[in-house]
N, C-alpha and C. Protein backbone atom coordinates (compact mmCIF):
# COMPACT_ATOMS: atom_id res chain seq x y z
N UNK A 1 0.60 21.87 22.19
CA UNK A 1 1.95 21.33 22.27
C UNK A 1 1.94 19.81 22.22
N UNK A 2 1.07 18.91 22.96
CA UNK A 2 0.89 17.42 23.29
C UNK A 2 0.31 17.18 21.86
N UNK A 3 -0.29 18.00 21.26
CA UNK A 3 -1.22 17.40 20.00
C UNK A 3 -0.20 17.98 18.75
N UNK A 4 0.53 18.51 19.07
CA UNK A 4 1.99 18.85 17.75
C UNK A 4 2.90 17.65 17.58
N UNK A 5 3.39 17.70 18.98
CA UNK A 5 3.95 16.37 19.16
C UNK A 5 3.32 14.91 18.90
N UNK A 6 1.87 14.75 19.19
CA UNK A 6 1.83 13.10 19.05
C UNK A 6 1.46 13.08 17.40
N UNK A 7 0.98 14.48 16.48
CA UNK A 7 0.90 13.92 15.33
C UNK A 7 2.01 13.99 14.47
N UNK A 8 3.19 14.77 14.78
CA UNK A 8 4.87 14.64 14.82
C UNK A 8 5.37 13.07 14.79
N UNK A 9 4.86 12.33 16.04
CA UNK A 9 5.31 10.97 16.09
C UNK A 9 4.70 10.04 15.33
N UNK A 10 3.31 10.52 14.92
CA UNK A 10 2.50 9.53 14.06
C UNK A 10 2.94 9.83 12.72
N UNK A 11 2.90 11.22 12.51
CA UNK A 11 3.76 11.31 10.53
C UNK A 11 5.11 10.41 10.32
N UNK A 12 5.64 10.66 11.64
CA UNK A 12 7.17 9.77 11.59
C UNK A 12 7.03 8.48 11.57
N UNK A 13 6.32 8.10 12.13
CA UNK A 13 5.91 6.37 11.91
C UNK A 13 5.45 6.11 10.42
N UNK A 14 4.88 6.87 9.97
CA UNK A 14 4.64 6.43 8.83
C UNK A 14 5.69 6.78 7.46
N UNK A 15 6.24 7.93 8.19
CA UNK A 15 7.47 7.97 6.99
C UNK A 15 8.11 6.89 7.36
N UNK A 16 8.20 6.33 8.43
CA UNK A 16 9.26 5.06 8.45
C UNK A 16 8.75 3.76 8.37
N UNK A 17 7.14 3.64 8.14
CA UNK A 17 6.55 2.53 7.30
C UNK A 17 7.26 2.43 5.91
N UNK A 18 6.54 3.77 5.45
CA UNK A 18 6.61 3.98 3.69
C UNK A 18 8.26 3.45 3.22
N UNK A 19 9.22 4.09 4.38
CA UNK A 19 10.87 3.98 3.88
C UNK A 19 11.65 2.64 4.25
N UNK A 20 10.93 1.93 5.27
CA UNK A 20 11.00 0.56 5.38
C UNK A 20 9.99 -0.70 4.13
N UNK A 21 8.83 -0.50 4.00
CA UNK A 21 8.59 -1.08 2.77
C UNK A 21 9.16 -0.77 1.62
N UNK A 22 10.04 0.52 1.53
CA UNK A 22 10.16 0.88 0.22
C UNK A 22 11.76 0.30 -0.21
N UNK A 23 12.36 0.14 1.18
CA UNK A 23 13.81 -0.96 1.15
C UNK A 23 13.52 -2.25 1.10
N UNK A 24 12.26 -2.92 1.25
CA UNK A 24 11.72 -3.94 0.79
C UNK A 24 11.63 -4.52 -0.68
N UNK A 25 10.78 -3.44 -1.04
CA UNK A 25 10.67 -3.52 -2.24
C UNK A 25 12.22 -3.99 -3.28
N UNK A 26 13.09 -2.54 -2.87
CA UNK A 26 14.48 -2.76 -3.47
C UNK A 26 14.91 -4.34 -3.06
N UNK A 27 14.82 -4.74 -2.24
CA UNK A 27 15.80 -5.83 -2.18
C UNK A 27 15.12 -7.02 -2.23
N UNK A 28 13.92 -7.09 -2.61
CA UNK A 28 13.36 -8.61 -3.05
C UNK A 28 13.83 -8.78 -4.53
N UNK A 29 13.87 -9.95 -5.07
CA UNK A 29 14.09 -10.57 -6.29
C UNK A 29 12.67 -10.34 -7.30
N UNK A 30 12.04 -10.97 -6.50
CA UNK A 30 10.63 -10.72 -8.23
C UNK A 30 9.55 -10.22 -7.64
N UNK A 31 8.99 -10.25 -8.42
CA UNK A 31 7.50 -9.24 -8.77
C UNK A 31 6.68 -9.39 -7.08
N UNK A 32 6.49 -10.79 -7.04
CA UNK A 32 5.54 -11.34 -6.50
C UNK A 32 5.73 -11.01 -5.07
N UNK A 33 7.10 -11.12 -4.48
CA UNK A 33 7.56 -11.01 -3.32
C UNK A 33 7.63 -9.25 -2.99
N UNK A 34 8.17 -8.84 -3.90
CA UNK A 34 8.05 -7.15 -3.89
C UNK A 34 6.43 -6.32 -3.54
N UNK A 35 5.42 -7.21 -3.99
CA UNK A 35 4.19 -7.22 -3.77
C UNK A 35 3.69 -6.60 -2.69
N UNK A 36 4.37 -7.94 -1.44
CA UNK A 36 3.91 -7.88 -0.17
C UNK A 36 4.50 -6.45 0.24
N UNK A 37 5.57 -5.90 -0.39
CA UNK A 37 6.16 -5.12 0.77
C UNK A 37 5.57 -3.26 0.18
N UNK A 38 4.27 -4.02 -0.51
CA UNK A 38 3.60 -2.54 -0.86
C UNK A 38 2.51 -1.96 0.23
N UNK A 39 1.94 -3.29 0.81
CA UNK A 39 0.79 -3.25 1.72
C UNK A 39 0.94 -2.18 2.91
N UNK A 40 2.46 -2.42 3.31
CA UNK A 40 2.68 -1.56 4.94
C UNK A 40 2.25 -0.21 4.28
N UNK A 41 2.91 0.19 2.80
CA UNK A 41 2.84 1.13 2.72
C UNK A 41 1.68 2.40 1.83
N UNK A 42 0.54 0.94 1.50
CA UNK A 42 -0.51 1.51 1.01
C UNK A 42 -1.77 1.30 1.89
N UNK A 43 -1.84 0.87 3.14
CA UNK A 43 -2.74 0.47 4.42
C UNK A 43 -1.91 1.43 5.42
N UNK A 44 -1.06 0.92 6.04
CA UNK A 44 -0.66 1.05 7.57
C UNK A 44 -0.66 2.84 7.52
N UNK A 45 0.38 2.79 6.39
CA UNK A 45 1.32 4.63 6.45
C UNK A 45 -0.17 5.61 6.05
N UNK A 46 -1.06 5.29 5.38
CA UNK A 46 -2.60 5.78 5.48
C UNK A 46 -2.97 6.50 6.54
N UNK A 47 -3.39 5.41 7.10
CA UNK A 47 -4.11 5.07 8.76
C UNK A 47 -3.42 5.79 9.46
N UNK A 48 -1.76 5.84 9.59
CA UNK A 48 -1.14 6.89 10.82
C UNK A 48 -1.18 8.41 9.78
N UNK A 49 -1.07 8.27 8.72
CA UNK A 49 -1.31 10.41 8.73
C UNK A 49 -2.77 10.56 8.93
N UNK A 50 -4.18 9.67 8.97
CA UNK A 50 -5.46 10.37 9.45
C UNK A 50 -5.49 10.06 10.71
N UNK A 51 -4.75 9.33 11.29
CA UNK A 51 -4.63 9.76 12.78
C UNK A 51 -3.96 10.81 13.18
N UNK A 52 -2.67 11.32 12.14
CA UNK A 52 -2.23 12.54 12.66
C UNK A 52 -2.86 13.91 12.23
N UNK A 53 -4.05 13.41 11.38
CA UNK A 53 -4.48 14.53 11.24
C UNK A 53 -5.52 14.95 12.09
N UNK A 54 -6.51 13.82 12.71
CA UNK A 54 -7.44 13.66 13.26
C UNK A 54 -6.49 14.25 15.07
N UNK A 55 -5.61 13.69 14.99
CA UNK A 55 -4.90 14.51 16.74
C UNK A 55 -4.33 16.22 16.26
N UNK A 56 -4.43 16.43 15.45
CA UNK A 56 -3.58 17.61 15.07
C UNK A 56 -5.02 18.88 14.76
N UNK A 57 -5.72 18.26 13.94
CA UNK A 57 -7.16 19.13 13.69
C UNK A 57 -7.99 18.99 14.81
N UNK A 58 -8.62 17.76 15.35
CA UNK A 58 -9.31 17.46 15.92
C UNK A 58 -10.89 17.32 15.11
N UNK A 59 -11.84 17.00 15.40
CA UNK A 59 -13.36 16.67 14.37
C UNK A 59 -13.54 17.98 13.65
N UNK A 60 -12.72 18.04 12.72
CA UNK A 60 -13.64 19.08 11.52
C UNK A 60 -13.35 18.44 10.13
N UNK A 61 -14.50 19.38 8.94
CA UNK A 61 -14.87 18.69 8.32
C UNK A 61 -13.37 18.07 7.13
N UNK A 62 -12.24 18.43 7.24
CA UNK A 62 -11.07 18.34 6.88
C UNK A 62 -10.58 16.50 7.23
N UNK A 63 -11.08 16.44 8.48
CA UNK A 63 -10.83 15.09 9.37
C UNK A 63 -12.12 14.14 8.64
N UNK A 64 -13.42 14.56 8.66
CA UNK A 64 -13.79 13.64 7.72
C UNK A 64 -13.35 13.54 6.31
N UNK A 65 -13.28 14.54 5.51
CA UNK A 65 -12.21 13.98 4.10
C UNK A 65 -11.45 13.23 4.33
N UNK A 66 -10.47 13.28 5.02
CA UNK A 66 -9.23 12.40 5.32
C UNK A 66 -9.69 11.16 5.48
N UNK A 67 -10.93 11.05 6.40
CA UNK A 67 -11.16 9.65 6.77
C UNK A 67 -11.67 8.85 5.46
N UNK A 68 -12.19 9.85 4.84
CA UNK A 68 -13.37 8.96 3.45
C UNK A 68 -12.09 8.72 2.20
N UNK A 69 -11.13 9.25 2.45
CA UNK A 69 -10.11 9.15 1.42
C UNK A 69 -9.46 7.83 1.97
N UNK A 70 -9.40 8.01 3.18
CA UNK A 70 -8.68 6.37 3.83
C UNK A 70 -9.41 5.13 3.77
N UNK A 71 -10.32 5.25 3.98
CA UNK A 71 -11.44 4.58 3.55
C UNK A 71 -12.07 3.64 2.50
N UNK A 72 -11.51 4.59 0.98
CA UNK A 72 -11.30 4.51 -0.04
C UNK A 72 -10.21 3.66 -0.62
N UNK A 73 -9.05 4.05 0.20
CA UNK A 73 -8.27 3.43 0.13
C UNK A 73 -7.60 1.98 0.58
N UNK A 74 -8.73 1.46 2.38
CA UNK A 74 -8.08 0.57 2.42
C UNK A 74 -9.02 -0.38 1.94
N UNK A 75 -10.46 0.11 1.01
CA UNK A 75 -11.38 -1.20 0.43
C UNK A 75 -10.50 -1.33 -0.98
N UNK A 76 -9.90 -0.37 -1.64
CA UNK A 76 -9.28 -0.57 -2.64
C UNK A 76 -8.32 -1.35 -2.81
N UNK A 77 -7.43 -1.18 -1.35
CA UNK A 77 -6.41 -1.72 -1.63
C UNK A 77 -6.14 -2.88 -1.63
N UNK A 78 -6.73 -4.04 -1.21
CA UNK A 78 -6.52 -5.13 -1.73
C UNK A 78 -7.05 -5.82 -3.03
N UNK A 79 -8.00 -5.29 -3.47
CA UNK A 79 -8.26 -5.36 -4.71
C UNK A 79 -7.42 -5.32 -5.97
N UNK A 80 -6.72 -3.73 -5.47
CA UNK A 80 -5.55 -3.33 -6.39
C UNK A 80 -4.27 -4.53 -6.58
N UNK A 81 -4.04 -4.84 -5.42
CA UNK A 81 -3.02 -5.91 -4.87
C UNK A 81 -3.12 -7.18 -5.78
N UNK A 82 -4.67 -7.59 -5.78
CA UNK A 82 -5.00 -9.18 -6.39
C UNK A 82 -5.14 -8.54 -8.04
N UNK A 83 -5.75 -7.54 -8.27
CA UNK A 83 -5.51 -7.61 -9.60
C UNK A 83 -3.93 -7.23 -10.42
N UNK A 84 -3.26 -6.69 -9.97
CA UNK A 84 -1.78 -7.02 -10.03
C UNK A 84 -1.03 -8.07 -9.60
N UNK A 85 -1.65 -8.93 -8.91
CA UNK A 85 -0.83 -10.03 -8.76
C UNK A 85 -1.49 -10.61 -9.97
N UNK A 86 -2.61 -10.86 -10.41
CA UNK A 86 -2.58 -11.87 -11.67
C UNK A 86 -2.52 -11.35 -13.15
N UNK A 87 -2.00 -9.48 -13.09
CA UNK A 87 -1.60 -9.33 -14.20
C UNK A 87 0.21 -9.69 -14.19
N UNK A 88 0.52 -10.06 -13.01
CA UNK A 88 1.92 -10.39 -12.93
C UNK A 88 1.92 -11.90 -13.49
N UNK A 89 0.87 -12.83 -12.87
CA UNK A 89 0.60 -14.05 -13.37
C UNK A 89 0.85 -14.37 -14.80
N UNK A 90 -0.23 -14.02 -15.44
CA UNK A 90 -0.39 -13.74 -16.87
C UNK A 90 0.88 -13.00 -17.41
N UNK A 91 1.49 -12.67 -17.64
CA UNK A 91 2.80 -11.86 -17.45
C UNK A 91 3.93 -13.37 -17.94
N UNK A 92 3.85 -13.35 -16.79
CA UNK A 92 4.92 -14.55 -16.54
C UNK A 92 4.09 -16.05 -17.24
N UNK A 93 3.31 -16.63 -16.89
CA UNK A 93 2.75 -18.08 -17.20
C UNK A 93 2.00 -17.75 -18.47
N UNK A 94 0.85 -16.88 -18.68
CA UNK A 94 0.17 -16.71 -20.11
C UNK A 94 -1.42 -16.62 -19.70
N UNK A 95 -1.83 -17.37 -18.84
CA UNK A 95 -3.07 -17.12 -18.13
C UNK A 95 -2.71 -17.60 -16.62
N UNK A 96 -3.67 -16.75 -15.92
CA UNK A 96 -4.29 -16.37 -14.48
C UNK A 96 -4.48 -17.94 -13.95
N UNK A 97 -4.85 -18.73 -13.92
CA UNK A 97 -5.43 -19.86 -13.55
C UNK A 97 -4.12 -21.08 -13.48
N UNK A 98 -4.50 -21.35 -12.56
CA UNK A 98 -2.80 -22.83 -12.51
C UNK A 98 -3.35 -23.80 -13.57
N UNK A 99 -1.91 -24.09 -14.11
CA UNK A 99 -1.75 -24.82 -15.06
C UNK A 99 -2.71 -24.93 -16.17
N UNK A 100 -3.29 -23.71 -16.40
CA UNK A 100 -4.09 -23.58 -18.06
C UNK A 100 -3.29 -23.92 -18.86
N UNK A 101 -2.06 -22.90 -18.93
CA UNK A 101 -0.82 -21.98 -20.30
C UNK A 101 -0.06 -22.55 -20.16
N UNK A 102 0.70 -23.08 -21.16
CA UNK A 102 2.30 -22.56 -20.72
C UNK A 102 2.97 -21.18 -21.09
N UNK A 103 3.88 -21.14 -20.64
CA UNK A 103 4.14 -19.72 -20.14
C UNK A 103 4.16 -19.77 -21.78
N UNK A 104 4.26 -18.19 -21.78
CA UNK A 104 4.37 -17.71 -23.52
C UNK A 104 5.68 -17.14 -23.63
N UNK A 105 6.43 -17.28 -24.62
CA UNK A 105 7.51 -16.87 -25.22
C UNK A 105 7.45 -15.83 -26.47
N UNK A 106 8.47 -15.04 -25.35
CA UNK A 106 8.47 -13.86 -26.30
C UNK A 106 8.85 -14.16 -27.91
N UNK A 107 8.23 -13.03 -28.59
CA UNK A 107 8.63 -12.59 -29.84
C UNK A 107 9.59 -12.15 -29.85
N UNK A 108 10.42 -12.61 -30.93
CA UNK A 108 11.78 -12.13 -31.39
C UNK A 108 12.00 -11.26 -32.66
């Protein structure tokens, strides 16, 4: 019953990470700022479902998957983060590096 409930409260925290970054997202202006508000929800909301799985299962081998998938995920995820921020760069200016480019203009 105590272990239904606390991984009940931990899934809910993280649905309300994921649904709070994800009203983030909507209401920033550009790329760059929308960015930040991916992190809560590709780190934090992670971390609370293998804790709710880890209070809900308890150590079996289900709880280590979970962990090696999280794992996976939070060395990835900033990686993922910086290499989308400078394909956003390039995007917008023309190259990655300050003040190489000027920005490029589209084809018409």
């Amino acid at each position: 019953m105590v272990r239904d409930v606390c991984a009940d409260v931990l899934l809910g925290l993280a649905v309300l990470t994921v649904a709070s970054a994800s009203l983030g997202v909507l209401l920033m202006r550009d790329a760059y700022q929308k960015l930040h508000f991916v992190t809560p929800a590709a780190l934090v909301a992670p971390v609370l479902v293998a804790l709710a799985v880890l209070v809900q299962m308890g150590l079996v081998e289900n709880t280590g998957e979970t962990c090696l998938a999280l794992f996976f995920m939070v060395i990835a995820g900033p990686y993922l983060s910086h290499a989308t921020m400078r394909a956003i760069r390039v995007r917008d200016q023309g190259d990655w590096r300050p003040g190489k480019a000027p920005r490029a203009e589209p084809e018409q």
